[in-house]
PDB file of N, CA and C in Angstrom:
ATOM      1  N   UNK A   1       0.831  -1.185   0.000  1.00  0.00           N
ATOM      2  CA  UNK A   1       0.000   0.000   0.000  1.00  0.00           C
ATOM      3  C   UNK A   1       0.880   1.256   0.000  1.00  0.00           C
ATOM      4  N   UNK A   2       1.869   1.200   1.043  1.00  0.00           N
ATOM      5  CA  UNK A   2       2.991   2.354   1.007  1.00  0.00           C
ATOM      6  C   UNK A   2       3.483   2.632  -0.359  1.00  0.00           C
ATOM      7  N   UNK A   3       3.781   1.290  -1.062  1.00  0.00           N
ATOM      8  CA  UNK A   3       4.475   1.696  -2.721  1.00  0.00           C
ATOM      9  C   UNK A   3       3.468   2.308  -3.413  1.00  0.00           C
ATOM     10  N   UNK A   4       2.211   1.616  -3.427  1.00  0.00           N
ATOM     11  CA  UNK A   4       1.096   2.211  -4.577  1.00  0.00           C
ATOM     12  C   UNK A   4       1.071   3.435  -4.280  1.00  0.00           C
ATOM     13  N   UNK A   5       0.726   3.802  -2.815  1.00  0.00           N
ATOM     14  CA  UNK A   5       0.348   5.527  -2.244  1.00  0.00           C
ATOM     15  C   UNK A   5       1.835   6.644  -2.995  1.00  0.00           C
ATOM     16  N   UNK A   6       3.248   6.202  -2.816  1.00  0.00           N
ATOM     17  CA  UNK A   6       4.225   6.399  -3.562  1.00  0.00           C
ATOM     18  C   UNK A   6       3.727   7.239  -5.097  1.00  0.00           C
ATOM     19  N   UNK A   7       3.562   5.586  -5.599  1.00  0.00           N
ATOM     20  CA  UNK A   7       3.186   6.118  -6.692  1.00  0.00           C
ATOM     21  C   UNK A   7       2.467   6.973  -7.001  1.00  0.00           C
ATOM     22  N   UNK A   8       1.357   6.906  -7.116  1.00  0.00           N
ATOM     23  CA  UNK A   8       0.473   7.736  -6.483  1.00  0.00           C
ATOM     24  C   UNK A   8       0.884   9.260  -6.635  1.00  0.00           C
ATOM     25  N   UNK A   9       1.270   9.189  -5.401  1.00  0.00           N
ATOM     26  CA  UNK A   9       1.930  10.745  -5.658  1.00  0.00           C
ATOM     27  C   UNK A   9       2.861  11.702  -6.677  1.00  0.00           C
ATOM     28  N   UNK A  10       3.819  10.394  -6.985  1.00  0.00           N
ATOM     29  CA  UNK A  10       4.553  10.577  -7.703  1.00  0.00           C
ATOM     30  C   UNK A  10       3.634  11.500  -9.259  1.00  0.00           C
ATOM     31  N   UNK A  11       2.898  10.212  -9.599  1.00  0.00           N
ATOM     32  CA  UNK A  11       1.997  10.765 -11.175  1.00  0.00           C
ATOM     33  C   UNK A  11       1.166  11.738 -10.834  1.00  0.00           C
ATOM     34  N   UNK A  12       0.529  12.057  -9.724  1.00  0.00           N
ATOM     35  CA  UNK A  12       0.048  13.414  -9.516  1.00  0.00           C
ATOM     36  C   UNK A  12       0.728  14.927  -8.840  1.00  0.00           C
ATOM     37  N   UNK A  13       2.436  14.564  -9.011  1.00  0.00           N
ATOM     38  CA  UNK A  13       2.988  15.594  -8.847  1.00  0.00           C
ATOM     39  C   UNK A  13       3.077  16.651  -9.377  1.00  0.00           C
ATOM     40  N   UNK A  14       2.665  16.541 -10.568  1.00  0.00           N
ATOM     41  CA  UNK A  14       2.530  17.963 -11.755  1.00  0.00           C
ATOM     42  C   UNK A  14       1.739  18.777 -11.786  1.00  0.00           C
ATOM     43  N   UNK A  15       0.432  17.507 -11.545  1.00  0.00           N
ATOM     44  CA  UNK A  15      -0.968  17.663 -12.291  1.00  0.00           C
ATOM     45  C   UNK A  15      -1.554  18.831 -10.513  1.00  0.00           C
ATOM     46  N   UNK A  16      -1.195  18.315  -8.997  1.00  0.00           N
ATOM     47  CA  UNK A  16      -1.339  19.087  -8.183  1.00  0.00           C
ATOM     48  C   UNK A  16      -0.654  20.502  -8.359  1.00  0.00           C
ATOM     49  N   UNK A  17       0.892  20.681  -8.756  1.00  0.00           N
ATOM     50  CA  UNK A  17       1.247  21.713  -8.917  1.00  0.00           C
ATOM     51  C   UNK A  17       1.210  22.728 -10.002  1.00  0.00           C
ATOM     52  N   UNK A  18       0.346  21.910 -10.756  1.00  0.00           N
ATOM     53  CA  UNK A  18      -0.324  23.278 -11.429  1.00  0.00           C
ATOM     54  C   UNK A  18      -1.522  23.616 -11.150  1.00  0.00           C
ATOM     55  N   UNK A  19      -2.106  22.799 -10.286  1.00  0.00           N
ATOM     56  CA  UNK A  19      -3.122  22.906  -9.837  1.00  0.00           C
ATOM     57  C   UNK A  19      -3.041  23.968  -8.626  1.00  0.00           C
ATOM     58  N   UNK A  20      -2.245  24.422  -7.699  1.00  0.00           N
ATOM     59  CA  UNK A  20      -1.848  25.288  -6.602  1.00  0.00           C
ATOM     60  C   UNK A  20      -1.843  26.752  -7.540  1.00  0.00           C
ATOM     61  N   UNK A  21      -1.447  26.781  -8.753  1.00  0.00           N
ATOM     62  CA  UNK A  21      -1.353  27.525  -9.750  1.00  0.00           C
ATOM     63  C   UNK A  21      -2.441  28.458 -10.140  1.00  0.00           C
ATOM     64  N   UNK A  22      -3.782  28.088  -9.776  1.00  0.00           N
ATOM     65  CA  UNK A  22      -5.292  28.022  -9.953  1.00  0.00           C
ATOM     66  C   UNK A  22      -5.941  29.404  -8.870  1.00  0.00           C
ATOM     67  N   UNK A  23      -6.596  29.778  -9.623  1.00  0.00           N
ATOM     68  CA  UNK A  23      -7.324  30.538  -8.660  1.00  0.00           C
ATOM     69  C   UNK A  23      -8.773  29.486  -8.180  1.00  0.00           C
ATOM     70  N   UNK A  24      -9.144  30.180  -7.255  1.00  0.00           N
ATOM     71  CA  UNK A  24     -10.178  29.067  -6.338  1.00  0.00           C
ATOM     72  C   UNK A  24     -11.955  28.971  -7.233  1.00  0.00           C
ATOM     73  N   UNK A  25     -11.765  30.126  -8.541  1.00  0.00           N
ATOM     74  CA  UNK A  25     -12.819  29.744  -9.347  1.00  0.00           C
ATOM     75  C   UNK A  25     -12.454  29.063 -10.299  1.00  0.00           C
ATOM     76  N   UNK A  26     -10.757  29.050 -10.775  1.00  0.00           N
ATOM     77  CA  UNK A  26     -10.868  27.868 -11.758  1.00  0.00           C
ATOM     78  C   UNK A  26     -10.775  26.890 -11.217  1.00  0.00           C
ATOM     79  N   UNK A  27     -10.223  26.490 -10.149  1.00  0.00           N
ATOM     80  CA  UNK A  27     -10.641  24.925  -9.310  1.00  0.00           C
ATOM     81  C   UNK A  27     -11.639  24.291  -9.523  1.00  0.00           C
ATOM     82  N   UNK A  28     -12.868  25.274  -9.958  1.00  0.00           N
ATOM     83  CA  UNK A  28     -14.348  24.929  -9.349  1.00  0.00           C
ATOM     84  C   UNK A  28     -15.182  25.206 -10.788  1.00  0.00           C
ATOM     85  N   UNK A  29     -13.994  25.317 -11.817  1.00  0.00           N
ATOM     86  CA  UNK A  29     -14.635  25.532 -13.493  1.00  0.00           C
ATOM     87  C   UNK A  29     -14.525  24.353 -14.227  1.00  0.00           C
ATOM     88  N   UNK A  30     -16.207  24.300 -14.584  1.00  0.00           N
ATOM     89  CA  UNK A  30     -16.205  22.986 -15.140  1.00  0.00           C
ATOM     90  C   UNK A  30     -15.624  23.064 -16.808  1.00  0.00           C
ATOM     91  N   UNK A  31     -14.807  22.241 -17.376  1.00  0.00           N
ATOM     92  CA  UNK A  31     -14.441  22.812 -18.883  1.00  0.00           C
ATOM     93  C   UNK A  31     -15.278  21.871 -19.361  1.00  0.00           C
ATOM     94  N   UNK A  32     -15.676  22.198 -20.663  1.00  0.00           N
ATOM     95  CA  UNK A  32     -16.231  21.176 -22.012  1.00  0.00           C
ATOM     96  C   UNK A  32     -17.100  20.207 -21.392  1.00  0.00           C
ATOM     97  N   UNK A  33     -17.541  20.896 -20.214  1.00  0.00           N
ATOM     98  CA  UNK A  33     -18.876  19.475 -19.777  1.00  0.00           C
ATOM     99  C   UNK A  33     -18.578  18.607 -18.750  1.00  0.00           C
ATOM    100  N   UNK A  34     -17.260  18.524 -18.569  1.00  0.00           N
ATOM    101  CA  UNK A  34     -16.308  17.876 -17.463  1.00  0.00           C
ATOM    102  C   UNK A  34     -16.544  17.812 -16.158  1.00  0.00           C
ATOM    103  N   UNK A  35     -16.014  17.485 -15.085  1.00  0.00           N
ATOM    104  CA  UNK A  35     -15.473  17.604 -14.044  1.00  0.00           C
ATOM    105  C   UNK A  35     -14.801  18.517 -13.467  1.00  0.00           C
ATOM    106  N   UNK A  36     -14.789  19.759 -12.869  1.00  0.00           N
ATOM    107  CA  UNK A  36     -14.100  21.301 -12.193  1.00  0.00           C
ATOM    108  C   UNK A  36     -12.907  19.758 -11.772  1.00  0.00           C
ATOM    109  N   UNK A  37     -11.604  20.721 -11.697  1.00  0.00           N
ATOM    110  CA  UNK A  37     -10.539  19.714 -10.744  1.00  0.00           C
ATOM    111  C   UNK A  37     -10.844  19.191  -9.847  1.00  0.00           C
ATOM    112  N   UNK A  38     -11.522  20.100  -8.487  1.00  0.00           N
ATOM    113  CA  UNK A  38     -12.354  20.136  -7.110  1.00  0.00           C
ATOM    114  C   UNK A  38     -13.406  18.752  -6.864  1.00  0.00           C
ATOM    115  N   UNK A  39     -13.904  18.589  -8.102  1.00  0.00           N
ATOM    116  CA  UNK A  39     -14.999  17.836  -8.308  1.00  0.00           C
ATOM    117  C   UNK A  39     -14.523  16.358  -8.184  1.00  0.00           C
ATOM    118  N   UNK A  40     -13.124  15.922  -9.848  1.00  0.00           N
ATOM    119  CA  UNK A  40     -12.667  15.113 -10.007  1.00  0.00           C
ATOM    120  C   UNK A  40     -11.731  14.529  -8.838  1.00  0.00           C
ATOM    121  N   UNK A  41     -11.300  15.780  -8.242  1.00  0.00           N
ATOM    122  CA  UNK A  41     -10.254  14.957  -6.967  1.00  0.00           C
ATOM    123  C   UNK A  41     -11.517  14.475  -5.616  1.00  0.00           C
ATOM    124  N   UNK A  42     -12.549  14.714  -5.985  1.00  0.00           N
ATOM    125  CA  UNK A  42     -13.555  14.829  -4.515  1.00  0.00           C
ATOM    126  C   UNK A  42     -13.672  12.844  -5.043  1.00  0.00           C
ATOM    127  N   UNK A  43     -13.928  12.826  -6.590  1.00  0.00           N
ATOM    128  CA  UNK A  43     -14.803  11.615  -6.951  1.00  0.00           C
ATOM    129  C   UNK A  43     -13.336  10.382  -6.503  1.00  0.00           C
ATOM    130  N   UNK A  44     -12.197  11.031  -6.852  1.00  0.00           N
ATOM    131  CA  UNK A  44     -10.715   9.642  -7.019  1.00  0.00           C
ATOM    132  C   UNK A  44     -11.014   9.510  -5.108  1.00  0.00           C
ATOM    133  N   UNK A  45     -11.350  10.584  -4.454  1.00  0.00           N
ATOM    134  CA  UNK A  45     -10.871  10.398  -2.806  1.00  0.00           C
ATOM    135  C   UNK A  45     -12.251   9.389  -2.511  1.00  0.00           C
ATOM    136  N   UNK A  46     -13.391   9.572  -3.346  1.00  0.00           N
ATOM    137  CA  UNK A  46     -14.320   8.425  -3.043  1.00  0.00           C
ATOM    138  C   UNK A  46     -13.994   6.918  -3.533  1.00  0.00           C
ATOM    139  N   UNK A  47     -13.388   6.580  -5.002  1.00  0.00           N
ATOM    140  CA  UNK A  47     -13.308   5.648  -5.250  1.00  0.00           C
ATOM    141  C   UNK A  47     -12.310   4.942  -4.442  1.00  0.00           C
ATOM    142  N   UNK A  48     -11.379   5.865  -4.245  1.00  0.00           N
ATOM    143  CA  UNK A  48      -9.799   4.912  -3.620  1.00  0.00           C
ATOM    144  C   UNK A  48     -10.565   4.702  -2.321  1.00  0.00           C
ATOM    145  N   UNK A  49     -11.279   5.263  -1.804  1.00  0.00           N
ATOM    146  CA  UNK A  49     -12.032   4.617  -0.226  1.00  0.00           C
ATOM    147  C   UNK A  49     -12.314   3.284  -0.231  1.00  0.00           C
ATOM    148  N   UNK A  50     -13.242   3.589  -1.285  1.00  0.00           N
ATOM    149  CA  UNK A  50     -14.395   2.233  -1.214  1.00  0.00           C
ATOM    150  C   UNK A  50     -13.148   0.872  -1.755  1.00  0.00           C
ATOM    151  N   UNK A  51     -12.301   1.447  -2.926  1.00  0.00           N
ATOM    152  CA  UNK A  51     -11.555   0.259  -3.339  1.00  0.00           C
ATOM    153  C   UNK A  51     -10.475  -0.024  -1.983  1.00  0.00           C
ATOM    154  N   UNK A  52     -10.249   0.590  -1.107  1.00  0.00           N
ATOM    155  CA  UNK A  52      -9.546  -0.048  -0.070  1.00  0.00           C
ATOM    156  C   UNK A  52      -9.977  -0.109   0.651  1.00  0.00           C
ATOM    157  N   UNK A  53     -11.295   0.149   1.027  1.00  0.00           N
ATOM    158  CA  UNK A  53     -12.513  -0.944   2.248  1.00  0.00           C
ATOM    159  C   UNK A  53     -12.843  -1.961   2.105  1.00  0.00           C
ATOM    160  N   UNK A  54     -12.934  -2.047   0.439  1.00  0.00           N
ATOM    161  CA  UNK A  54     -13.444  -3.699  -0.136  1.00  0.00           C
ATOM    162  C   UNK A  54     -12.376  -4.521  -0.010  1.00  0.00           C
ATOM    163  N   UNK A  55     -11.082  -4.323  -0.589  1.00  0.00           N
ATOM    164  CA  UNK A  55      -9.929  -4.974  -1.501  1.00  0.00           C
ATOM    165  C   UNK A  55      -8.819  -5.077   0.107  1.00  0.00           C
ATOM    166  N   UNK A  56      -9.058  -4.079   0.778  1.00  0.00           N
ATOM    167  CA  UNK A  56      -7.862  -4.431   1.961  1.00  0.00           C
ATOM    168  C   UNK A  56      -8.569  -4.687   3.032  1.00  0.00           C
ATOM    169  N   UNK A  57     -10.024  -3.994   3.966  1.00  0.00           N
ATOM    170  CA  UNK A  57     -10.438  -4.460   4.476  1.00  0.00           C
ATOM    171  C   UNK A  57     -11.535  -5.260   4.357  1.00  0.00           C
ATOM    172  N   UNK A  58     -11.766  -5.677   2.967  1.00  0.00           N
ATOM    173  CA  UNK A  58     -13.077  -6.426   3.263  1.00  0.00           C
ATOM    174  C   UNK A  58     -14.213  -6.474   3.593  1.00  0.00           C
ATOM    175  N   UNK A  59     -14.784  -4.973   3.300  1.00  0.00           N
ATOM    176  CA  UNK A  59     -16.165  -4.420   2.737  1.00  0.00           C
ATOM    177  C   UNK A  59     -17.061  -5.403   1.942  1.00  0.00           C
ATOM    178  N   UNK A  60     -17.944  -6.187   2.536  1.00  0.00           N
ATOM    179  CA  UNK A  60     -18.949  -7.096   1.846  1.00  0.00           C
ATOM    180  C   UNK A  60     -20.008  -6.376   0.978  1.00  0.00           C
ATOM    181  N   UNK A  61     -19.986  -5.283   1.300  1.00  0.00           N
ATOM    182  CA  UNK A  61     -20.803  -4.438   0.125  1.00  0.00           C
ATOM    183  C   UNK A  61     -20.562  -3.916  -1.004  1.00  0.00           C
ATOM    184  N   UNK A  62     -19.585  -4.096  -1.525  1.00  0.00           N
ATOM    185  CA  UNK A  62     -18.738  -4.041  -2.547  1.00  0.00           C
ATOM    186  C   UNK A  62     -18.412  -4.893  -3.578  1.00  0.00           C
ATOM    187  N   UNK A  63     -18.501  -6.038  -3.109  1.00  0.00           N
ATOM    188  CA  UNK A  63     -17.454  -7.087  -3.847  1.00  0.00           C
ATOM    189  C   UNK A  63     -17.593  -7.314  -5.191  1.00  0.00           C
ATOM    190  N   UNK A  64     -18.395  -6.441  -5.702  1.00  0.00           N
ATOM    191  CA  UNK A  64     -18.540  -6.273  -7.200  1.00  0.00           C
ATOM    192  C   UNK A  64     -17.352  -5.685  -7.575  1.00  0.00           C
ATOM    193  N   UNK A  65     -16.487  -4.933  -6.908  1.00  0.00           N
ATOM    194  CA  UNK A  65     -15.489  -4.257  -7.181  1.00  0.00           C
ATOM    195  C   UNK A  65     -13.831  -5.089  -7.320  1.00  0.00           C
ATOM    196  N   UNK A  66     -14.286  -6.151  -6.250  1.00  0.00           N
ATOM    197  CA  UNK A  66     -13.025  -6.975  -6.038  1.00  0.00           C
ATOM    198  C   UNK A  66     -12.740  -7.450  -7.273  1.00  0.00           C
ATOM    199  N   UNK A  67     -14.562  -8.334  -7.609  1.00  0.00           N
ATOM    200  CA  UNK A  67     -14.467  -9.146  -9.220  1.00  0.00           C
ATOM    201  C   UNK A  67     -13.464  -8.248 -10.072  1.00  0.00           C
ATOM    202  N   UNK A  68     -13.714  -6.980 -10.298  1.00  0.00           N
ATOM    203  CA  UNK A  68     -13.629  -6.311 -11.629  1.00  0.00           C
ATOM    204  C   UNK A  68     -12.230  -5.719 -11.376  1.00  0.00           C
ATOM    205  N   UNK A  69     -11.184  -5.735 -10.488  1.00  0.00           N
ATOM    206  CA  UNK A  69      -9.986  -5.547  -9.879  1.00  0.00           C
ATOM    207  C   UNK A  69      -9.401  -7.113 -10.816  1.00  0.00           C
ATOM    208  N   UNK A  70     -10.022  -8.123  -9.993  1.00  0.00           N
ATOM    209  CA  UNK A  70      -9.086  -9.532 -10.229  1.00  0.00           C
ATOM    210  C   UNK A  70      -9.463  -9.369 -11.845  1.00  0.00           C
ATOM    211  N   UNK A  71     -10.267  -9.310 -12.162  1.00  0.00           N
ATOM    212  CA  UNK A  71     -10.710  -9.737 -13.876  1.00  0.00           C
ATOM    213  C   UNK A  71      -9.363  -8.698 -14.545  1.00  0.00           C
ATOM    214  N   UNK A  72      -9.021  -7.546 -14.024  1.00  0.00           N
ATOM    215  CA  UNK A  72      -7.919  -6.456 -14.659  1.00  0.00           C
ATOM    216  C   UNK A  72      -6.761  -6.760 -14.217  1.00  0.00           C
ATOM    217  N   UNK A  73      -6.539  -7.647 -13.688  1.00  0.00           N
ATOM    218  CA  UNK A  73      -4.963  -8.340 -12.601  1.00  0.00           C
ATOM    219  C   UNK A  73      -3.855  -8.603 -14.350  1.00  0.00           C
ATOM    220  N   UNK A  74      -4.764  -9.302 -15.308  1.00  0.00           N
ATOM    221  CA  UNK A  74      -3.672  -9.401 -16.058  1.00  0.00           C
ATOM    222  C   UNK A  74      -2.960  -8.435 -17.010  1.00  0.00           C
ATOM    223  N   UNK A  75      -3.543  -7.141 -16.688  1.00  0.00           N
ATOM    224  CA  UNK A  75      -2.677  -6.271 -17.296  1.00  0.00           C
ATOM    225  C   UNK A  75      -1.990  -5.668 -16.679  1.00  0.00           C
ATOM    226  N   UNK A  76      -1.183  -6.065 -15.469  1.00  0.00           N
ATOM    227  CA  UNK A  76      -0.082  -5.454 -15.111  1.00  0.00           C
ATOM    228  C   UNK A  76       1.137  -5.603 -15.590  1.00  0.00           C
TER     229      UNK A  76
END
């Protein structure tokens, strides 16, 4: 988990610091129909929850998620 979180950071090192770059209405500007930044980082802090309640602790309400994790295992 420590390496993935790593990573993690690593590929969103840019994409945050241009993001600090931002005034607090373009944070919150949706482009071309999209997601405002604000929005998209609100939705990744929901998914990475639920995928490490299910996948590390074992969230039984989920496990639709585990399937569709193992079914993508072979493209690493």
């Amino acid at each position: 988990m420590r390496a993935a979180w790593q990573a993690l950071e690593q590929a969103w090192a840019s994409t945050i610091e241009r993001a600090r770059r931002l005034t607090e209405e373009q944070l919150h500007e949706s482009v071309g129909g999209e997601w405002s930044f604000v929005d998209t980082l609100r939705h990744l802090v929901f998914a990475m929850d639920k995928w490490f309640t299910t996948l590390i602790l074992g969230d039984e309400e989920f496990q639709h998620i585990r399937y569709a994790v193992r079914d993508l295992a072979h493209l690493e």
